[in-house]
C-alpha atoms as a PDB file:
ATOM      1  CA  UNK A   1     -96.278  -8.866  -3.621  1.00  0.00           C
ATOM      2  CA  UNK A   2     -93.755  -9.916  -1.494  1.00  0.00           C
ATOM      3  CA  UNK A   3     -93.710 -12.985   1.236  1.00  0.00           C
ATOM      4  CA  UNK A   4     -92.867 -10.542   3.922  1.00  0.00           C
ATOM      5  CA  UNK A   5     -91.917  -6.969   4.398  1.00  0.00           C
ATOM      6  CA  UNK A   6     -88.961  -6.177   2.646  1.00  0.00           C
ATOM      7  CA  UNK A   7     -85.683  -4.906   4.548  1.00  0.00           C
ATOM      8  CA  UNK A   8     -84.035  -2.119   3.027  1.00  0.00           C
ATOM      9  CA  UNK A   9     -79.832  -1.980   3.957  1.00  0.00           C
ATOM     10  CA  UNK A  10     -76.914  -0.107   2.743  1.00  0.00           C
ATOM     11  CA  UNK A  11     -73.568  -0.339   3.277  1.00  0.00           C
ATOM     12  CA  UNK A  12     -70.404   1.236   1.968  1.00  0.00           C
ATOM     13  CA  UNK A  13     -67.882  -0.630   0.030  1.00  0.00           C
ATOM     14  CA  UNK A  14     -64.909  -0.346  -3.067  1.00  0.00           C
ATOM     15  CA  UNK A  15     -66.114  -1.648  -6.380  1.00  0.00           C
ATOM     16  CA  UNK A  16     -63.438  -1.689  -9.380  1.00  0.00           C
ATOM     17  CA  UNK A  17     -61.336   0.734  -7.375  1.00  0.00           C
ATOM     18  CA  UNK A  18     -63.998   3.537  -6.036  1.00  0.00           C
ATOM     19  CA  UNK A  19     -66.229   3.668  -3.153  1.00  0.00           C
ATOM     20  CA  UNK A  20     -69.514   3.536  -3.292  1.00  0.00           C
ATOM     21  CA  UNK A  21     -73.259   2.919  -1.546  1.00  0.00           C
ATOM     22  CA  UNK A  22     -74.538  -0.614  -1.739  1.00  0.00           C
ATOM     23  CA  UNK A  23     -78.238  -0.185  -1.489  1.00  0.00           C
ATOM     24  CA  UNK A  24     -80.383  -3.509  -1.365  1.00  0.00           C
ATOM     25  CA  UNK A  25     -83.977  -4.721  -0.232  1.00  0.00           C
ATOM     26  CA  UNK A  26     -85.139  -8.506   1.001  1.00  0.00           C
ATOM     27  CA  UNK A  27     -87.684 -10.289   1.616  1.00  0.00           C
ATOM     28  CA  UNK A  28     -87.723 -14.014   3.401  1.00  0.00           C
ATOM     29  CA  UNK A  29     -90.035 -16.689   3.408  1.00  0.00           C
ATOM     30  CA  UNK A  30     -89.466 -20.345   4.795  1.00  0.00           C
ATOM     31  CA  UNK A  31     -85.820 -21.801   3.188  1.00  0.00           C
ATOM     32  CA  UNK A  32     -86.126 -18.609   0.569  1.00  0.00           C
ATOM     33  CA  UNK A  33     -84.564 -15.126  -0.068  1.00  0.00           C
ATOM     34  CA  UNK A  34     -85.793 -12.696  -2.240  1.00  0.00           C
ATOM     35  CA  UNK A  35     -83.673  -9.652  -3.382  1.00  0.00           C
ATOM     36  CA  UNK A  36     -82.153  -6.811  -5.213  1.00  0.00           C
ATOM     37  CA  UNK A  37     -79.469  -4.332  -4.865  1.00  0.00           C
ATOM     38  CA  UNK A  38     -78.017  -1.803  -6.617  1.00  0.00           C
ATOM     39  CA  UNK A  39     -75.012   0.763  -6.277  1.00  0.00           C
ATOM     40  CA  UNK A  40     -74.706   4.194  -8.239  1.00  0.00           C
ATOM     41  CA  UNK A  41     -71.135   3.605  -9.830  1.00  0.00           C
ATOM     42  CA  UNK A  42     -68.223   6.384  -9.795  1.00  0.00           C
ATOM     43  CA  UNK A  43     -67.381   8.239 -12.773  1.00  0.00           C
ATOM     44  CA  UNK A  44     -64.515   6.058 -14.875  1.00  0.00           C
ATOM     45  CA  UNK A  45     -65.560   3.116 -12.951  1.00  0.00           C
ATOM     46  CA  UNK A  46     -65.108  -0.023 -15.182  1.00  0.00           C
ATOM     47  CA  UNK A  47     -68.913  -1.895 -15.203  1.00  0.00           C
ATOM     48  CA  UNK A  48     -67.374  -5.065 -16.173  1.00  0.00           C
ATOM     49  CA  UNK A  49     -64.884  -5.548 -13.365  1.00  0.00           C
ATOM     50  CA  UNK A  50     -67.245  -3.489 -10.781  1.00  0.00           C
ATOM     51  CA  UNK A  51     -69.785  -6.719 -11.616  1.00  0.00           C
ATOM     52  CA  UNK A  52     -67.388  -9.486 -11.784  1.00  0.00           C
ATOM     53  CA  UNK A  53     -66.355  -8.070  -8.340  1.00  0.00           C
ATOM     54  CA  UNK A  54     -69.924  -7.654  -6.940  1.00  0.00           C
ATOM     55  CA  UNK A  55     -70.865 -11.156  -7.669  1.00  0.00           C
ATOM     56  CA  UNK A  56     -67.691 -12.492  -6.295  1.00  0.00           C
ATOM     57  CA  UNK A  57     -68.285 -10.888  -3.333  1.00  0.00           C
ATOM     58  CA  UNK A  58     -72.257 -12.106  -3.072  1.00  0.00           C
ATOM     59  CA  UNK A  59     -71.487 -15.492  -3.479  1.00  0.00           C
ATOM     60  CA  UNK A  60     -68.788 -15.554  -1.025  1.00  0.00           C
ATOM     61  CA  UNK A  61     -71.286 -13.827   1.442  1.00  0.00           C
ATOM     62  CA  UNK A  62     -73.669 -16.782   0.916  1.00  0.00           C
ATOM     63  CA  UNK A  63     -70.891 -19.021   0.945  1.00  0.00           C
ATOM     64  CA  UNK A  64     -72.095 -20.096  -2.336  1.00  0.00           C
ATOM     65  CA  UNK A  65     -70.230 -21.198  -5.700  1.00  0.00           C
ATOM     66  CA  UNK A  66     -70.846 -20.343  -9.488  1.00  0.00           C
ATOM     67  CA  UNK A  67     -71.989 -23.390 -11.294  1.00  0.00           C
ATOM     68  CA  UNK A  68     -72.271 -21.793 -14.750  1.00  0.00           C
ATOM     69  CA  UNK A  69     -72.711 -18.653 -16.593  1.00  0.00           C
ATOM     70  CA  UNK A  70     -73.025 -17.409 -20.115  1.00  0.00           C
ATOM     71  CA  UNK A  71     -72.128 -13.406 -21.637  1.00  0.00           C
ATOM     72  CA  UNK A  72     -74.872 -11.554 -22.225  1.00  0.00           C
ATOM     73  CA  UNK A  73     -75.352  -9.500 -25.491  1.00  0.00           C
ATOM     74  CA  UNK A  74     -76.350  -6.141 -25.218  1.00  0.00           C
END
């Protein structure tokens, strides 16, 4: 139930220190993006800087800027 066929891309790239496989799938529609992505971490790989890194680098790929966020509980 997208609003077009989705585009599936991966790409390589170093997350917290360790390689990995970005994997992600879009979908566009007029002055929209839909999307998700996810990448199978290293073992030892620290989630909370491999995340604080991923976003930096998505927003800085959209040329976009954080406006606010908020910790999540687990």
């Amino acid at each position: 139930m997208l609003p077009s066929k989705p585009v599936r891309e991966s790409r390589e790239l170093v997350l917290a220190g360790g390689r990995t496989t970005l994997h992600m799938v879009s979908a566009h529609a007029p002055e929209m993006a839909f999307g998700v992505g996810y990448a199978d971490l290293p073992p030892g790989t620290d989630p909370a800087r491999a995340l604080e890194e991923g976003r930096a680098a998505l927003v800085k790929n959209i040329g976009g800027r954080v406006t606010a966020e908020r910790a999540l509980e687990a």
